[in-house]
C-alpha atoms as a PDB file:
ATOM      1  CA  UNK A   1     102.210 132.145  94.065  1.00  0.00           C
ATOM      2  CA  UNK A   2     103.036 131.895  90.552  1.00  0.00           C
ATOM      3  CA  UNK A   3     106.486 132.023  89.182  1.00  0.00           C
ATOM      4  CA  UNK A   4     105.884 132.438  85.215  1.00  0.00           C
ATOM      5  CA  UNK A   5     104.027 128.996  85.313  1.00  0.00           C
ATOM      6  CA  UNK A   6     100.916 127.621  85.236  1.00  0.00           C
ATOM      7  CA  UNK A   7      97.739 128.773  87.596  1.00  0.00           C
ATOM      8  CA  UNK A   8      97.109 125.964  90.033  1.00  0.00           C
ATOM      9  CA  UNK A   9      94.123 124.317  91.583  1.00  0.00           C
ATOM     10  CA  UNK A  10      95.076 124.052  94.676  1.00  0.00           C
ATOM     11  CA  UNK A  11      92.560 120.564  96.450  1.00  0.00           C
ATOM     12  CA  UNK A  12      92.630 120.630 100.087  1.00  0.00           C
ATOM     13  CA  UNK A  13      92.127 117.384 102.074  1.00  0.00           C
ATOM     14  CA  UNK A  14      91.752 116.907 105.814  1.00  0.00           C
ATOM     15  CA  UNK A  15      94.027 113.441 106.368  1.00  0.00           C
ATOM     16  CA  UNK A  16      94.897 112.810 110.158  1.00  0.00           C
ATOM     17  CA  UNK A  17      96.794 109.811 109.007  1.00  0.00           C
ATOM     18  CA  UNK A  18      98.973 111.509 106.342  1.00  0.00           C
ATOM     19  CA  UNK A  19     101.534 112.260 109.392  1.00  0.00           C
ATOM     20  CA  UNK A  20     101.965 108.708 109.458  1.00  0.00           C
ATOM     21  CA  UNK A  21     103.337 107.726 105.787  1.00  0.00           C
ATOM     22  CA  UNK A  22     104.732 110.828 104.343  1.00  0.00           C
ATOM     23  CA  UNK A  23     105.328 113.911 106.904  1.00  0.00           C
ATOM     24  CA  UNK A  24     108.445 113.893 108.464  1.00  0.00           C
ATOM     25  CA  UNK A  25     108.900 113.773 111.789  1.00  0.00           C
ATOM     26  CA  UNK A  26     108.398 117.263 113.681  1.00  0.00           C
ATOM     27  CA  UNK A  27     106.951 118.765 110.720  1.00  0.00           C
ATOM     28  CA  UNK A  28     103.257 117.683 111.242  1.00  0.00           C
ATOM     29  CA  UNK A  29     100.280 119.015 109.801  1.00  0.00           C
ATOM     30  CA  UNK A  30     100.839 119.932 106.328  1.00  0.00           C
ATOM     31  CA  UNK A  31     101.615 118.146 103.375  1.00  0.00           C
ATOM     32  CA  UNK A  32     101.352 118.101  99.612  1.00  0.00           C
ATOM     33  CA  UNK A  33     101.561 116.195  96.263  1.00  0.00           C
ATOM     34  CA  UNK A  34     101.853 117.695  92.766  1.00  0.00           C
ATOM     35  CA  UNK A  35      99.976 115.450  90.835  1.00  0.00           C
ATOM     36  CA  UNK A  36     100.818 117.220  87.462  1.00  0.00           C
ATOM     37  CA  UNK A  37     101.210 120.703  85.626  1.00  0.00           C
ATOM     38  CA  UNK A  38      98.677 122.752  87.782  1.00  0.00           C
ATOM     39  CA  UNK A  39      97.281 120.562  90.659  1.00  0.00           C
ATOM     40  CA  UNK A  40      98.127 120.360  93.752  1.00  0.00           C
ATOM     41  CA  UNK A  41      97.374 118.602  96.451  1.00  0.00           C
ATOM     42  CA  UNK A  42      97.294 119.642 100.149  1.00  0.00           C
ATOM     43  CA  UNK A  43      96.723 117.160 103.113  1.00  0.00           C
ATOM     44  CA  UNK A  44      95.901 119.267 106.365  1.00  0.00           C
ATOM     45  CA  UNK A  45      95.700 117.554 109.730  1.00  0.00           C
ATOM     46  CA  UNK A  46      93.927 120.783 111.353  1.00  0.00           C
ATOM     47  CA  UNK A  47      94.364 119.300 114.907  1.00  0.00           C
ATOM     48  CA  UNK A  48      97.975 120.079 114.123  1.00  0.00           C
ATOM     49  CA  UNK A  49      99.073 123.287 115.931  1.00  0.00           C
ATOM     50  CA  UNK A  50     101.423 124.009 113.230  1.00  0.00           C
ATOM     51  CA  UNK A  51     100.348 123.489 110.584  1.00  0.00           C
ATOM     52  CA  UNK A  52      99.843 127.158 109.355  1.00  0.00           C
ATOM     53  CA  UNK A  53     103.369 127.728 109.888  1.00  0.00           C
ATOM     54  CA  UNK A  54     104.253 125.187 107.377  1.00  0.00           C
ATOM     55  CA  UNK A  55     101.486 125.937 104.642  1.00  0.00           C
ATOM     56  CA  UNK A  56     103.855 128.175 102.588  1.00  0.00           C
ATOM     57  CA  UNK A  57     106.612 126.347 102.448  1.00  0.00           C
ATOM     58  CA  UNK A  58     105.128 123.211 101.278  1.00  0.00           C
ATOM     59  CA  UNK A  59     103.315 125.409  98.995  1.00  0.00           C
ATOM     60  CA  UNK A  60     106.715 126.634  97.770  1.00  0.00           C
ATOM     61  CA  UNK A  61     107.458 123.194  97.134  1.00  0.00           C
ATOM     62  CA  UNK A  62     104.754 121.930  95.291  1.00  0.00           C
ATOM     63  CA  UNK A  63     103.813 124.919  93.215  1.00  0.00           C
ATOM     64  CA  UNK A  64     107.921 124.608  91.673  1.00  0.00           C
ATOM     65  CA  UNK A  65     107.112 121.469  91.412  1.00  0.00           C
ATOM     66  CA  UNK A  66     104.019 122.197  88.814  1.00  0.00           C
ATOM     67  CA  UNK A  67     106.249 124.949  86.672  1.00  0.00           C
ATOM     68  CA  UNK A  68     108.813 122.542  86.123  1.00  0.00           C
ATOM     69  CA  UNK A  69     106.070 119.990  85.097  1.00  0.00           C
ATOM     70  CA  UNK A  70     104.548 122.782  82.859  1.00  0.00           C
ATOM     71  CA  UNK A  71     107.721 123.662  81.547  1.00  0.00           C
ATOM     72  CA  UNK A  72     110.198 120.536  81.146  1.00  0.00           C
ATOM     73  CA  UNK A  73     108.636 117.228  81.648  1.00  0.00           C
ATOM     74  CA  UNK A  74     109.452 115.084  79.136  1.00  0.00           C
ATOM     75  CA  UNK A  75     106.570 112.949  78.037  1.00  0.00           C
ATOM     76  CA  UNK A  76     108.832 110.877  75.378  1.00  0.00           C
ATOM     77  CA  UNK A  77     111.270 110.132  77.572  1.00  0.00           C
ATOM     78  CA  UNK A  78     110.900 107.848  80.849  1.00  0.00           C
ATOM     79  CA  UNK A  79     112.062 109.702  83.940  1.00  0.00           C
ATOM     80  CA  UNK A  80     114.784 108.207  86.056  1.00  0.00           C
ATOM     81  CA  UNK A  81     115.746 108.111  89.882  1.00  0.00           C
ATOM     82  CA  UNK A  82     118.007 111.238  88.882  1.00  0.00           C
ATOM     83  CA  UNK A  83     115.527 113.437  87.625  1.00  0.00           C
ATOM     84  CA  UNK A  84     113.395 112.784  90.761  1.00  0.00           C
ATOM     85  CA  UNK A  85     116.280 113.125  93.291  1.00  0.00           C
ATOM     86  CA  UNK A  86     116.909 116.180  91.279  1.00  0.00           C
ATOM     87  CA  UNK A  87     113.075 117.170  91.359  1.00  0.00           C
ATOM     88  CA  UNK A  88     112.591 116.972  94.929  1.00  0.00           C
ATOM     89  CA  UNK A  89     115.895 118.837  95.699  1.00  0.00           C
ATOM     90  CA  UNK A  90     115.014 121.844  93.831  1.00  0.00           C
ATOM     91  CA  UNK A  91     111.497 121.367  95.162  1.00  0.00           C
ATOM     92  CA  UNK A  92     112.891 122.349  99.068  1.00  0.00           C
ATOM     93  CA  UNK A  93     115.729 124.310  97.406  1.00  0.00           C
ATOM     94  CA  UNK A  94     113.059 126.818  96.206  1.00  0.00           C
ATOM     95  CA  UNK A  95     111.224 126.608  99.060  1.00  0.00           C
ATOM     96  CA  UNK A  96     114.223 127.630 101.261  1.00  0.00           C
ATOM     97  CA  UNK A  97     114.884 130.454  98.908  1.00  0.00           C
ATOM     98  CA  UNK A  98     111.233 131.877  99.210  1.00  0.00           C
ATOM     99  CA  UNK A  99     111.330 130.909 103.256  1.00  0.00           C
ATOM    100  CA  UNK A 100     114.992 131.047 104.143  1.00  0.00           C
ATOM    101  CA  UNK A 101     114.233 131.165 107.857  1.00  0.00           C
ATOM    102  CA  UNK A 102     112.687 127.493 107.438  1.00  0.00           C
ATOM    103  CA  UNK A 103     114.108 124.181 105.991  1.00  0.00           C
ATOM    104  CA  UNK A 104     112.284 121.049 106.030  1.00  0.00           C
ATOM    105  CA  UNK A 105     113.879 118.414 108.506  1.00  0.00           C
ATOM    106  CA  UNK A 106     113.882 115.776 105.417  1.00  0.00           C
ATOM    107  CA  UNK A 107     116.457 117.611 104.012  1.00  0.00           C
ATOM    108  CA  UNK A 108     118.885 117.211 106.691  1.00  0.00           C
ATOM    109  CA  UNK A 109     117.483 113.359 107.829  1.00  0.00           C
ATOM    110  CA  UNK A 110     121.242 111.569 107.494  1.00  0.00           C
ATOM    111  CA  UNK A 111     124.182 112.125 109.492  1.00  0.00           C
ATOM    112  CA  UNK A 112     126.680 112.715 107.029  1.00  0.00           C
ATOM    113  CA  UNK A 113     128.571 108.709 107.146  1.00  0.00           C
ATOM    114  CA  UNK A 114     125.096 107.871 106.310  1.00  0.00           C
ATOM    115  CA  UNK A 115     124.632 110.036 103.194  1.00  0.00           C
ATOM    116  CA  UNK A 116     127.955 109.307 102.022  1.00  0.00           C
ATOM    117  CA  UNK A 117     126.664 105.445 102.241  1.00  0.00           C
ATOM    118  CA  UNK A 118     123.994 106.219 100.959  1.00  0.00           C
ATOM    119  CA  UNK A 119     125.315 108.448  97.952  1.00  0.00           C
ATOM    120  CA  UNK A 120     126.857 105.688  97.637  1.00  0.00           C
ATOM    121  CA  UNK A 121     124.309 103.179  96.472  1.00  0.00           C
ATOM    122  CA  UNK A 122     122.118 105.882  95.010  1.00  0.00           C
ATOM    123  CA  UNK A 123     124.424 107.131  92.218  1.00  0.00           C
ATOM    124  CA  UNK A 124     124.840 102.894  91.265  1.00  0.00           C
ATOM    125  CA  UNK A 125     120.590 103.423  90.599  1.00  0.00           C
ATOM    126  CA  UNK A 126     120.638 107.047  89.139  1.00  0.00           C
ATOM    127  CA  UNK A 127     119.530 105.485  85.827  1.00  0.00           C
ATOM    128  CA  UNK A 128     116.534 103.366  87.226  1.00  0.00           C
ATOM    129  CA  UNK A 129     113.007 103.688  86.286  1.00  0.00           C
ATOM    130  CA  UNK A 130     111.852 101.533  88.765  1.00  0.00           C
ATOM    131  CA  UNK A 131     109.236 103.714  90.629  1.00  0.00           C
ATOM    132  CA  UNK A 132     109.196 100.965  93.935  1.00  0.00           C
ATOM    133  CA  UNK A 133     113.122 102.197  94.062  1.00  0.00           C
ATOM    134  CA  UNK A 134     112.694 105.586  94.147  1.00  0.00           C
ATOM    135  CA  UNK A 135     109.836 104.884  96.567  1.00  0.00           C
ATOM    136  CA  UNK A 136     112.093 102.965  98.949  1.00  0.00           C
ATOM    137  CA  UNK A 137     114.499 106.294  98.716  1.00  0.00           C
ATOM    138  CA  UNK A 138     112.518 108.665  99.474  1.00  0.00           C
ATOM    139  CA  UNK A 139     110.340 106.912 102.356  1.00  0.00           C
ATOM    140  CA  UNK A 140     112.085 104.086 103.614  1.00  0.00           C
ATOM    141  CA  UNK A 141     113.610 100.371 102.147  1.00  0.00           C
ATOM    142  CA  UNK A 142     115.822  97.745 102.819  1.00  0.00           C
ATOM    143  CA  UNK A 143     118.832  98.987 103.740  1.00  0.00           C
ATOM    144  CA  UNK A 144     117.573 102.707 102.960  1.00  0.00           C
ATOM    145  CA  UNK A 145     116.801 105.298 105.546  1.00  0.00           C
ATOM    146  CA  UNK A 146     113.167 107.433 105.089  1.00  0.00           C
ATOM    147  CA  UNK A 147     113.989 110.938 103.654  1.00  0.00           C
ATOM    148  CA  UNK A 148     117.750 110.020 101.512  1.00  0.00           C
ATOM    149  CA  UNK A 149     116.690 111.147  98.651  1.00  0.00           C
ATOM    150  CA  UNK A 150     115.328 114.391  99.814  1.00  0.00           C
ATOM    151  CA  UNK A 151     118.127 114.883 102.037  1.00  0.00           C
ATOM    152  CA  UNK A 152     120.801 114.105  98.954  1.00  0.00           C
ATOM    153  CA  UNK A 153     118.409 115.653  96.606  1.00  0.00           C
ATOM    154  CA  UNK A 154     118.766 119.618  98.291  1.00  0.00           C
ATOM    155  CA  UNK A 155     122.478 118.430  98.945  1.00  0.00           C
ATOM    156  CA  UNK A 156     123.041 118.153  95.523  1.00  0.00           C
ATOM    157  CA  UNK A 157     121.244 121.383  94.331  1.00  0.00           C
ATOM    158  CA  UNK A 158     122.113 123.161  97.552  1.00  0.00           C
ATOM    159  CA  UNK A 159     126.186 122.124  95.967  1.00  0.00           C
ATOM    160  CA  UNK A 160     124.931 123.453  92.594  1.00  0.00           C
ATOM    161  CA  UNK A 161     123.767 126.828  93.878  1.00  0.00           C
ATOM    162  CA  UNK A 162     126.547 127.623  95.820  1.00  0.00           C
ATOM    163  CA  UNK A 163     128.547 127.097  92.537  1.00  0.00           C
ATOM    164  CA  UNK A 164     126.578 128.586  90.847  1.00  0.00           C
ATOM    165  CA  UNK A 165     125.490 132.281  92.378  1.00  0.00           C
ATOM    166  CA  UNK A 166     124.202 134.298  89.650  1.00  0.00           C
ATOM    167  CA  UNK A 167     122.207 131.916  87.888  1.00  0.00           C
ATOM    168  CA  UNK A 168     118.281 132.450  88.055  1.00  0.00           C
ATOM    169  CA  UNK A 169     115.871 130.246  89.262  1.00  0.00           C
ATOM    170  CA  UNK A 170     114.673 129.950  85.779  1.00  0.00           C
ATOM    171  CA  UNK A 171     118.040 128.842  84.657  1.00  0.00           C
ATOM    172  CA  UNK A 172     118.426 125.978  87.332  1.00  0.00           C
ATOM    173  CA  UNK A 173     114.953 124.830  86.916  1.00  0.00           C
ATOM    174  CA  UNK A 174     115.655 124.539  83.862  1.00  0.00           C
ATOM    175  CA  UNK A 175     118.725 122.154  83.680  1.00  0.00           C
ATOM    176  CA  UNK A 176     118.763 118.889  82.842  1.00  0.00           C
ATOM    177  CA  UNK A 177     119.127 116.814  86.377  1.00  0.00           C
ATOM    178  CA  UNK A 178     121.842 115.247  84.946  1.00  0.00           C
ATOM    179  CA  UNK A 179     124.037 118.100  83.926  1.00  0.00           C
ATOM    180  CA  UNK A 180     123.105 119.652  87.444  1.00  0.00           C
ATOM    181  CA  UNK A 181     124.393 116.182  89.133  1.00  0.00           C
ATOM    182  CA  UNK A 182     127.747 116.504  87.508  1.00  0.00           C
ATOM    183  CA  UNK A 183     128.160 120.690  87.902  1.00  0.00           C
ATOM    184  CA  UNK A 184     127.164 120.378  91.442  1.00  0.00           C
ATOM    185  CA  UNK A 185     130.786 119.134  92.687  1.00  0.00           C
ATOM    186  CA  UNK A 186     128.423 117.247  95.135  1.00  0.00           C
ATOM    187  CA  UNK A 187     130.605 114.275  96.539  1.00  0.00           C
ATOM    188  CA  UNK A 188     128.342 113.116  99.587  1.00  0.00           C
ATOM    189  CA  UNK A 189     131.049 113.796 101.849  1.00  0.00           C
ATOM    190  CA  UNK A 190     128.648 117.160 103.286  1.00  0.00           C
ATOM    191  CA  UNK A 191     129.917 118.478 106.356  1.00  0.00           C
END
């Protein structure tokens, strides 16, 4: 599944423990990593009865996940907790787009007075580039719920789009997180 970018090599590893750490709950099986422009990793727990369901749409995920690396990381310039909250939410934004009948339960893992508490605290950090930060948002801290960023993450881009109906997925992709924070309208008050 290419979208203009880069081919991938696609590794596949059998991990019965990666339900543990980074699949969400419910959605067992199947995860991935993009560990750069063109690679991909898989983790497959094959004893997992659905796992082939959710193949493609973490595939989705990760391949957008390698164009944008291909295509707009910035080498010079050290990334910040808003370009990953932004990466991850256009990560499962595409993927919804490509699989609209499917949505990834860490994009809806707050009730909605948790994500505006946690929108909260996460736009006072949107300028870190402490990796053990973003860590704690996206699987779990003190004082952080597993799964915030994703869930504000396809909030936010999920805002953007709806704003936003004509423009390609080249054209979002393409803008700076940033800008797409602020043009989003997002508030954290989702119903």
């Amino acid at each position: 599944m290419s979208a203009g970018g880069p081919d991938a090599n696609v590794c596949i590893f059998v991990a019965s423990d990666y339900q543990s750490t980074y699949a969400p709950e419910g959605e067992s099986g199947v995860g991935g990593f993009t560990a750069g422009s063109g690679k991909i990793l898989l983790f497959v727990n094959p004893s997992e009865e659905d796992w082939k369901k959710r193949r493609p749409y973490v595939v989705a995920h990760e391949n957008h996940h390698s164009v944008w690396t291909e295509r707009h990381l910035a080498e010079a310039r050290p990334l910040e907790l808003a370009d990953y909250l932004i990466f991850e939410g256009r990560g499962d934004s595409f993927a919804h787009l490509i699989y609209p009948e499917k949505t990834a339960s860490r994009t809806q893992a707050l009730a909605p007075q948790q994500e505006a508490e946690q929108w909260k605290a996460i736009k006072e950090d949107l300028d870190s580039t402490d990796q053990q930060m973003w860590s704690y948002y996206a699987f779990g801290g003190p004082g952080i719920p597993r799964w915030t960023l994703y869930t504000i993450g396809f909030d936010v881009v999920q805002s953007y789009l709806a704003s936003h109906p004509d423009q390609s997925i080249r054209e979002w992709t393409a803008l700076d997180a940033r800008k797409l924070l602020e043009e989003s309208g997002y508030t954290g008050d989702q119903p």
